[in-house]
N, C-alpha and C. Protein backbone atom coordinates (compact mmCIF):
# COMPACT_ATOMS: atom_id res chain seq x y z
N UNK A 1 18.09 -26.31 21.67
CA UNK A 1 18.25 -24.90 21.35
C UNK A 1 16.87 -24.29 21.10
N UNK A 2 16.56 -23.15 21.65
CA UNK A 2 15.33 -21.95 21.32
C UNK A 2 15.62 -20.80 20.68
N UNK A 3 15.28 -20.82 19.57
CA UNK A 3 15.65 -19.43 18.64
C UNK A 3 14.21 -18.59 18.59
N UNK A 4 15.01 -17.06 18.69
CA UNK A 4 13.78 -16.47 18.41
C UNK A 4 13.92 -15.65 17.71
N UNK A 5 13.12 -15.32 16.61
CA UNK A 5 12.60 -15.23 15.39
C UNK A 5 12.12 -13.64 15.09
N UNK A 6 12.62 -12.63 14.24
CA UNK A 6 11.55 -11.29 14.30
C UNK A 6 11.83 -10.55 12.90
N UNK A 7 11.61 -9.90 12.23
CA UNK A 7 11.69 -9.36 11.12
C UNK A 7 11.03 -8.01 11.10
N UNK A 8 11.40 -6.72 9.97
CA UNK A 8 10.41 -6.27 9.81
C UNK A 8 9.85 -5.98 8.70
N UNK A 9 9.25 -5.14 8.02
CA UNK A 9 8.40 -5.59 7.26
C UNK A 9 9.52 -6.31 5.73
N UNK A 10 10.52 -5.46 5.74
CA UNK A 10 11.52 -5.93 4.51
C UNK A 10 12.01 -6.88 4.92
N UNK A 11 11.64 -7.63 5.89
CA UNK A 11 12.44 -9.11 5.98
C UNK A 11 11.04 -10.12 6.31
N UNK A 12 10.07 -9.82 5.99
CA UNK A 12 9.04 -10.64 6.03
C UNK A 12 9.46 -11.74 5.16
N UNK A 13 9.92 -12.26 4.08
CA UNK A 13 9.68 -13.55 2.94
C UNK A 13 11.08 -14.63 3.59
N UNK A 14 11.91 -13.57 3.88
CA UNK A 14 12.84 -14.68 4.09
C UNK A 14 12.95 -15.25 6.00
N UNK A 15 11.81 -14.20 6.65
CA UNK A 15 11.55 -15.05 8.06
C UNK A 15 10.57 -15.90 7.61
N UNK A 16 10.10 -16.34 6.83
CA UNK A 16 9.48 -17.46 6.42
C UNK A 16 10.39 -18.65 6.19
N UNK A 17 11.22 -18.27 5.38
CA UNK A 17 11.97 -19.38 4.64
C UNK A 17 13.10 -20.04 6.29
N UNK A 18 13.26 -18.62 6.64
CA UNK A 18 14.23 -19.62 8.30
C UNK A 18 13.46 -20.17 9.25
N UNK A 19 11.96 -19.56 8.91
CA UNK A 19 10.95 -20.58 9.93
C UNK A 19 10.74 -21.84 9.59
N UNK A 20 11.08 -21.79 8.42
CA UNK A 20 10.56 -23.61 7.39
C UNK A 20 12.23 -24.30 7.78
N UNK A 21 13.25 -23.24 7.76
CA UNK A 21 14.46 -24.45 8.16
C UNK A 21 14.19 -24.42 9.67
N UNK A 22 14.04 -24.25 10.37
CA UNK A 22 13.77 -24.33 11.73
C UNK A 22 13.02 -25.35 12.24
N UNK A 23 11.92 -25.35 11.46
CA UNK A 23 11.40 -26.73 11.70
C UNK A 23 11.68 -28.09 10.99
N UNK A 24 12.52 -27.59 9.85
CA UNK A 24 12.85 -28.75 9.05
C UNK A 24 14.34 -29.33 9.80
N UNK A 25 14.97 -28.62 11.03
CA UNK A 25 15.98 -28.80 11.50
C UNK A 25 15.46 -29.17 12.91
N UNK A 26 14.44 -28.99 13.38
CA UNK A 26 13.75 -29.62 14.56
C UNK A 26 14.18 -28.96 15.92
N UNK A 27 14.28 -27.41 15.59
CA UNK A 27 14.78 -26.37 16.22
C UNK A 27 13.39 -25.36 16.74
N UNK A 28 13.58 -25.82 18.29
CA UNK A 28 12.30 -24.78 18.87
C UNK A 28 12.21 -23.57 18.52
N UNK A 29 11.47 -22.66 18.18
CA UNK A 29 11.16 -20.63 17.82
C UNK A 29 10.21 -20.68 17.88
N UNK A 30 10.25 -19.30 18.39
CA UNK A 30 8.49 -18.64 18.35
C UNK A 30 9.10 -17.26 17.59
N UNK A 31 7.82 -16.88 16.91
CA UNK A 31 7.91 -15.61 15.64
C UNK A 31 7.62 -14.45 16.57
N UNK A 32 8.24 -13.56 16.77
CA UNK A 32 8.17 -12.06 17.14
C UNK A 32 7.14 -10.99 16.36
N UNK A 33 7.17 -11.61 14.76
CA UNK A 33 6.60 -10.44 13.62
C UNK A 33 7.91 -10.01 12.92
N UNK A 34 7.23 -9.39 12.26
CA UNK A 34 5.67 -8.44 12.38
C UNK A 34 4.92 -9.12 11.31
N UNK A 35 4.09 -9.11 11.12
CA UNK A 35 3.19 -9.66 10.61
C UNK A 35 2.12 -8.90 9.60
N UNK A 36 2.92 -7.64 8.89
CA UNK A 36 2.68 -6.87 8.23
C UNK A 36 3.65 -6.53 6.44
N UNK A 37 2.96 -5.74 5.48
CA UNK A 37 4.18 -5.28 4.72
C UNK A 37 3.98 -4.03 4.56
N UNK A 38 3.31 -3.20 5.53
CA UNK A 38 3.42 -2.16 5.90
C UNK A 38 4.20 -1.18 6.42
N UNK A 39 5.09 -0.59 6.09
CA UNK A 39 6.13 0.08 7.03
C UNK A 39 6.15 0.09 8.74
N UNK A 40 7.20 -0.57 9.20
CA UNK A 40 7.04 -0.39 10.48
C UNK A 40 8.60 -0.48 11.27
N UNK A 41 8.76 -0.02 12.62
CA UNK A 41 10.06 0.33 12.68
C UNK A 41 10.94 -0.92 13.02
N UNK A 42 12.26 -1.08 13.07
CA UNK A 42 12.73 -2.22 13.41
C UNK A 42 13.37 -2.18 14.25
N UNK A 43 13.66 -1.27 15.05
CA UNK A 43 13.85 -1.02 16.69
C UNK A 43 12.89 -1.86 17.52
N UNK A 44 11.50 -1.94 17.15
CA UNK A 44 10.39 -2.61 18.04
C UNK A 44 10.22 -3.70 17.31
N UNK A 45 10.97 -4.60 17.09
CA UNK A 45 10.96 -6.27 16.75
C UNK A 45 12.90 -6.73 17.13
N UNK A 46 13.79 -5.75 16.57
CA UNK A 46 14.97 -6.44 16.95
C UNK A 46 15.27 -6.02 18.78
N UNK A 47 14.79 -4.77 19.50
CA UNK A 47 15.03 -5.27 20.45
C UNK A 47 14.38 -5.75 21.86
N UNK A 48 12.93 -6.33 21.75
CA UNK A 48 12.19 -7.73 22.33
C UNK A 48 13.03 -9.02 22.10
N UNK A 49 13.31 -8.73 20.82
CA UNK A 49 14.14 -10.10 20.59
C UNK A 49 15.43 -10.32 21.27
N UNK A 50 16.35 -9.24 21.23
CA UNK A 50 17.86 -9.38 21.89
C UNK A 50 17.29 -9.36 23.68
N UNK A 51 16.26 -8.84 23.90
CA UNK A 51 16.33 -8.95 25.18
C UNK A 51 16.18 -10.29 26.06
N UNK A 52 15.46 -10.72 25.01
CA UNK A 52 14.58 -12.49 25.25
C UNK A 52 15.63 -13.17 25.18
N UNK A 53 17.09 -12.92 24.25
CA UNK A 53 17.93 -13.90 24.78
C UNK A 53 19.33 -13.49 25.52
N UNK A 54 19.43 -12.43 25.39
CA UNK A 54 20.07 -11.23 26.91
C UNK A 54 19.75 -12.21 28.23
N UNK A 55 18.37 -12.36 28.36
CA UNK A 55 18.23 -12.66 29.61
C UNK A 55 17.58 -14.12 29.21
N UNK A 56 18.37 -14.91 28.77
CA UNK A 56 18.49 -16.30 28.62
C UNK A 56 16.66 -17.12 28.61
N UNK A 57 15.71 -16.17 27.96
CA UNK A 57 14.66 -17.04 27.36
C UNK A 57 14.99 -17.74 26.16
N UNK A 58 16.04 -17.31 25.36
CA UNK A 58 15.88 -17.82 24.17
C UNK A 58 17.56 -18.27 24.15
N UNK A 59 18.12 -18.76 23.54
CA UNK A 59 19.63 -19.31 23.42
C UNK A 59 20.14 -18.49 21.98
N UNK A 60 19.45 -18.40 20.80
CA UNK A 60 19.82 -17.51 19.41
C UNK A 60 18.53 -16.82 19.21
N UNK A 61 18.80 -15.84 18.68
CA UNK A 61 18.11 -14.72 17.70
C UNK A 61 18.36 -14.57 16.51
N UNK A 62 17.13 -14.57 15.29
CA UNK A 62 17.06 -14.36 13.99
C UNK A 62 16.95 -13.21 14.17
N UNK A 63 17.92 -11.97 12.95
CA UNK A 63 16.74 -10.68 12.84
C UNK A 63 16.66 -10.72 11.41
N UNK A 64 15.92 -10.19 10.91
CA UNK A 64 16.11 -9.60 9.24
C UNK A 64 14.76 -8.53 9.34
N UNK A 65 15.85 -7.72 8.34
CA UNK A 65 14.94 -6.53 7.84
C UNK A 65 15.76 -6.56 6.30
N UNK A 66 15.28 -5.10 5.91
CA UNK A 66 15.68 -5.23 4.21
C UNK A 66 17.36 -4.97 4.05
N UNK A 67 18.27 -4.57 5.24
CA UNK A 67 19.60 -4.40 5.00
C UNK A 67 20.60 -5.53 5.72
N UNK A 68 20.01 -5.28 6.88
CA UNK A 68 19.82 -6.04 8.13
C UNK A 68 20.72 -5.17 9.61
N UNK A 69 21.07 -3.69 8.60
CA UNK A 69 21.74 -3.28 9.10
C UNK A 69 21.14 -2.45 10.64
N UNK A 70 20.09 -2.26 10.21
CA UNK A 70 19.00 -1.44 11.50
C UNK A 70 18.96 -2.44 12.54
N UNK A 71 18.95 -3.73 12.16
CA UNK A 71 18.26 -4.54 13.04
C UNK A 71 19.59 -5.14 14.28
N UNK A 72 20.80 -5.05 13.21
CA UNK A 72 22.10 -5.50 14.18
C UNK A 72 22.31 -4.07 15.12
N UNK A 73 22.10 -3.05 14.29
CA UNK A 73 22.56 -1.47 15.02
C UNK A 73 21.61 -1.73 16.75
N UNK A 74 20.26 -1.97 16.41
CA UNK A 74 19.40 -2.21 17.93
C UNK A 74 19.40 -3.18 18.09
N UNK A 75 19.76 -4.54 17.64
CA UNK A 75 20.41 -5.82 18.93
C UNK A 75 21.47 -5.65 19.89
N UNK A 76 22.51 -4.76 19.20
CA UNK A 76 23.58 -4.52 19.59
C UNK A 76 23.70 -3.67 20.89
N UNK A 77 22.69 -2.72 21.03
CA UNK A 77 22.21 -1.87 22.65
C UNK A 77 21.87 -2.54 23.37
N UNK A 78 21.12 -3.73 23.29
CA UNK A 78 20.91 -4.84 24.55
C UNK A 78 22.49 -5.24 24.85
N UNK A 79 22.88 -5.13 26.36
CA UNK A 79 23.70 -5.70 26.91
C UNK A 79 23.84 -7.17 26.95
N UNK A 80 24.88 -7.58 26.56
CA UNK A 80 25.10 -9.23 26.13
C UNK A 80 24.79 -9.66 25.07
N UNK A 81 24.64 -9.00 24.00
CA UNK A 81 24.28 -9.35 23.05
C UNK A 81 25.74 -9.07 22.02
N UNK A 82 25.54 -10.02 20.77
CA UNK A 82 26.58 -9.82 20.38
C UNK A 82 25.93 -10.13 18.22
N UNK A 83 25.46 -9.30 18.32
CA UNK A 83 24.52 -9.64 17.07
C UNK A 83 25.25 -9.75 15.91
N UNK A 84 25.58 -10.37 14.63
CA UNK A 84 26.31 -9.93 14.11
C UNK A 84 25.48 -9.74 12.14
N UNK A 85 25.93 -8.86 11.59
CA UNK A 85 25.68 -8.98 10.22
C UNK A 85 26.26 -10.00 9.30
N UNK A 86 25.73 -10.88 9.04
CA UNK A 86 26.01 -11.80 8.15
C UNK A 86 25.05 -12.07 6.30
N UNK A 87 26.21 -12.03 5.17
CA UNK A 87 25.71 -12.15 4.02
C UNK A 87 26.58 -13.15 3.03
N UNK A 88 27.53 -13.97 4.17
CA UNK A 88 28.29 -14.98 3.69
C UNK A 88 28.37 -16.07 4.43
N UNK A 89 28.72 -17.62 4.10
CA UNK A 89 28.85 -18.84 4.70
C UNK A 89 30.37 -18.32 5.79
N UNK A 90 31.27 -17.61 5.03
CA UNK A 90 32.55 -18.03 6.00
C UNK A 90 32.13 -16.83 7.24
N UNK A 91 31.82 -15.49 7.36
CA UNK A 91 31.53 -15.04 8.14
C UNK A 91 30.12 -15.52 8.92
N UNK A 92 29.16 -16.43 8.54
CA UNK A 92 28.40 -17.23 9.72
C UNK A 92 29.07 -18.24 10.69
N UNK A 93 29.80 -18.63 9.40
CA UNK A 93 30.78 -19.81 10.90
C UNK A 93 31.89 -18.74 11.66
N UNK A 94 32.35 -17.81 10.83
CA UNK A 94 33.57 -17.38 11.90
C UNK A 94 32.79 -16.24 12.89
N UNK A 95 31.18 -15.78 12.77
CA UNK A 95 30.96 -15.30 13.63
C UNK A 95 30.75 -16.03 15.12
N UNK A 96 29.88 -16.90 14.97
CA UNK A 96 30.10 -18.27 16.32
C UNK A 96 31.26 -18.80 16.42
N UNK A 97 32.18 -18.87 15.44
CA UNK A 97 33.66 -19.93 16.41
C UNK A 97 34.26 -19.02 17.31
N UNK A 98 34.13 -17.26 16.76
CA UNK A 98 35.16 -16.52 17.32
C UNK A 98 34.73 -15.62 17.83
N UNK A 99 33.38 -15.29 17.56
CA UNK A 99 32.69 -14.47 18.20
C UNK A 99 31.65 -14.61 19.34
N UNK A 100 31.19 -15.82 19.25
CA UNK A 100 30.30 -16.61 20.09
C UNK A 100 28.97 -15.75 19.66
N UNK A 101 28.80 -14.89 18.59
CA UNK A 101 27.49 -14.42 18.46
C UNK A 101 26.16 -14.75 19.12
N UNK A 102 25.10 -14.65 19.14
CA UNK A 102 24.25 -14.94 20.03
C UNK A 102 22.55 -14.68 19.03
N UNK A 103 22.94 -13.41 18.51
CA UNK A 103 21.91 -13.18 17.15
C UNK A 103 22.44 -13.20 15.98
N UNK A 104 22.01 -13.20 15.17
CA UNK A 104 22.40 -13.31 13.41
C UNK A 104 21.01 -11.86 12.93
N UNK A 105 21.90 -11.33 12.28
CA UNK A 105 21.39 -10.06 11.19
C UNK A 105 21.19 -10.57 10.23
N UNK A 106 20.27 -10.39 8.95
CA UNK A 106 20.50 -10.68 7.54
C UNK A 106 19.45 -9.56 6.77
N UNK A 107 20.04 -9.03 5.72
CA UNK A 107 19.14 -7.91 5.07
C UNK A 107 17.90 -8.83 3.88
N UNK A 108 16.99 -9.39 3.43
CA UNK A 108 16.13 -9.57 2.34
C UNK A 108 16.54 -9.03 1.01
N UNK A 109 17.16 -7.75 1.00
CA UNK A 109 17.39 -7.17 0.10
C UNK A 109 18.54 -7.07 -0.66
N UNK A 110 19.52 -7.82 0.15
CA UNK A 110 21.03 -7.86 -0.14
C UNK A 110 20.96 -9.50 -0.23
N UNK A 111 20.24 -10.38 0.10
CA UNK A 111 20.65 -11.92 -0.13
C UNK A 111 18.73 -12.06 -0.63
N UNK A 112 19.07 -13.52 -1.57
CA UNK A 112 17.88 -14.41 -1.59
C UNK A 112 17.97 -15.17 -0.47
N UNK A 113 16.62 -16.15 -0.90
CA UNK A 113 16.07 -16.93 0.18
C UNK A 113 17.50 -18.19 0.71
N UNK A 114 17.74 -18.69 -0.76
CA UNK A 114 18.48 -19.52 -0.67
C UNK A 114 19.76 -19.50 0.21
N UNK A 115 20.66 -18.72 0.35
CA UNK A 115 21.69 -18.12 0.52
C UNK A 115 21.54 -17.62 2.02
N UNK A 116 20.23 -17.30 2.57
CA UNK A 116 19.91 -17.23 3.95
C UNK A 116 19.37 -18.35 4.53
N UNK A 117 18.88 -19.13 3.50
CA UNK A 117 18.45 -20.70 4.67
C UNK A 117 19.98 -21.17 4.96
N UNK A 118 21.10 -21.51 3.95
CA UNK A 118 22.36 -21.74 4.49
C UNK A 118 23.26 -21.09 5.51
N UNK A 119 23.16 -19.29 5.37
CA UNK A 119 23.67 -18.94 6.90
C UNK A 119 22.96 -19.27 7.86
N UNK A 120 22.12 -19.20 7.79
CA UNK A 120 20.80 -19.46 9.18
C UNK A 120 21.06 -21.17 9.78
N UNK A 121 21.97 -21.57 8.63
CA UNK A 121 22.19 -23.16 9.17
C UNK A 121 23.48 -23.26 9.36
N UNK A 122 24.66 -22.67 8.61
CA UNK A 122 25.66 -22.46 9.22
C UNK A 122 25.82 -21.98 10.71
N UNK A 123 25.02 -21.13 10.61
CA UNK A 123 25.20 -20.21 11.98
C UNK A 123 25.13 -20.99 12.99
N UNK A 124 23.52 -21.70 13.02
CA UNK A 124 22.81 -22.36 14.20
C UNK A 124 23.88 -23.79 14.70
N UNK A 125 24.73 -24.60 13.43
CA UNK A 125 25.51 -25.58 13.87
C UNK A 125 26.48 -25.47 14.12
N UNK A 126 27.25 -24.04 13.56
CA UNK A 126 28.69 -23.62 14.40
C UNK A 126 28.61 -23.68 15.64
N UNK A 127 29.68 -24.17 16.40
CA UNK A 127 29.67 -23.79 18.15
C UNK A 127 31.17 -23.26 18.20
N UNK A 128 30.70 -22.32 19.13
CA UNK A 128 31.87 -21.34 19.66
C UNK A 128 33.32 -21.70 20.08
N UNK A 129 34.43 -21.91 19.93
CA UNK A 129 36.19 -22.49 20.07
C UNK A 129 36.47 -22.03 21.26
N UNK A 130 36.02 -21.30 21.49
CA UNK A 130 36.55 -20.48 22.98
C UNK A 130 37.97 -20.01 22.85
N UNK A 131 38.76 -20.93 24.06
CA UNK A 131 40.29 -21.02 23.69
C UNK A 131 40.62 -19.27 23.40
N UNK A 132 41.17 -18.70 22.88
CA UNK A 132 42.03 -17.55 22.80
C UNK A 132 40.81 -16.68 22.50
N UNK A 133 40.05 -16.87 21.87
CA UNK A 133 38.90 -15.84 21.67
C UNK A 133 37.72 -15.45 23.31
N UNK A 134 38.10 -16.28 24.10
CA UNK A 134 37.23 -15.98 25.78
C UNK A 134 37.71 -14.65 26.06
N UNK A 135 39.15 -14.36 25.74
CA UNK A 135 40.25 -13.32 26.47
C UNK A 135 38.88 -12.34 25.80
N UNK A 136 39.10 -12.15 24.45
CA UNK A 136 38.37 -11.23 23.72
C UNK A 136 36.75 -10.72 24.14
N UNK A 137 35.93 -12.08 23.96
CA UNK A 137 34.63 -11.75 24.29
C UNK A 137 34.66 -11.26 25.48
N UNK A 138 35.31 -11.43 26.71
CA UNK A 138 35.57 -11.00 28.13
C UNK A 138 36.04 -9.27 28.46
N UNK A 139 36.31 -9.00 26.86
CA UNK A 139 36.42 -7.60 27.38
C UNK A 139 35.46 -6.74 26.85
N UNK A 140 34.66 -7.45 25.94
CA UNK A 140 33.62 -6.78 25.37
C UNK A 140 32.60 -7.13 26.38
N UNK A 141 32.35 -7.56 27.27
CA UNK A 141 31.92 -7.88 28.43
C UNK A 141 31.92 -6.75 29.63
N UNK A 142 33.43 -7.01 29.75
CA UNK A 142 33.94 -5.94 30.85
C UNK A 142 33.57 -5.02 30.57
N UNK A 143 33.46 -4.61 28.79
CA UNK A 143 33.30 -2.84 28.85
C UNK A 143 31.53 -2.34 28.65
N UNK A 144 30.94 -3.82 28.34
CA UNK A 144 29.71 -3.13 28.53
C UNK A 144 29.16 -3.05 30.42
N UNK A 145 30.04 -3.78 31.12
CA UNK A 145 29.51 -3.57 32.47
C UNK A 145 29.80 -2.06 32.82
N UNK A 146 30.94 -1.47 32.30
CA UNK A 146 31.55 -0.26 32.55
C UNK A 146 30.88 0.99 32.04
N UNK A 147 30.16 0.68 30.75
CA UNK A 147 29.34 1.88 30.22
C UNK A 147 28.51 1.92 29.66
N UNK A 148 27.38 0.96 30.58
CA UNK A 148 26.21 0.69 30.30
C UNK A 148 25.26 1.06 31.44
């Protein structure tokens, strides 16, 4: 697996802490940024990132900013992407069993570190059930071919 990695400036401390499980899980990423704690927008870090694995450079996407809510709103305009907001263990696994997610959202400001190294590990070892949920992802599919 290749995850790729981006934050912006309100999610700088805890893209640290998923870069340290990343390697402590022996999981390829490269960091997007930003590399600042300067205000900066999060349109231009979450979507380089959804595109990189849109078009299959990367297999998952980290985002975090301070809600995480900006960052799922512009993963979510890349076609094929299926980003989701996560600030709990049961919605990280039920976003991959049933959703087949592809990025993970998380706000800095709404979770500690702790509590995001565990979704960030939930997430990455859930794998997708398929089975009755394909019907589903297949139309969220169909309809972005339709009005996109």
């Amino acid at each position: 697996m290749k995850v790729a990695i981006a934050s912006d400036h309100g999610g700088i401390n805890i893209r640290e802490e998923i870069k340290d499980l990343l390697n402590g899980l022996g999981i390829e990423f490269d960091d997007f940024g930003c590399e600042c704690d300067t205000s900066v927008d999060y349109p231009d870090y979450a979507q380089p990132v959804a595109e990189k694995v849109a078009n299959g450079e990367y297999d998952r996407g980290i985002l975090i900013c301070g809600t995480g809510i900006g960052m799922s709103i512009s993963a979510n305009k890349v076609k094929g992407i299926r980003c989701a907001l996560v600030h709990d263990l049961f919605s990280a696994k039920a976003t991959r069993q049933h959703n087949n997610s592809n990025v993970l959202a998380m706000g800095e400001r709404v979770i500690g570190p702790g509590l995001a190294r565990e979704i960030a590990k939930v997430w990455l070892e859930t794998e997708y059930e398929g089975g009755r949920h394909e019907r589903r992802i297949g139309k969220i599919a169909e309809y972005e071919e339709k009005h996109r």
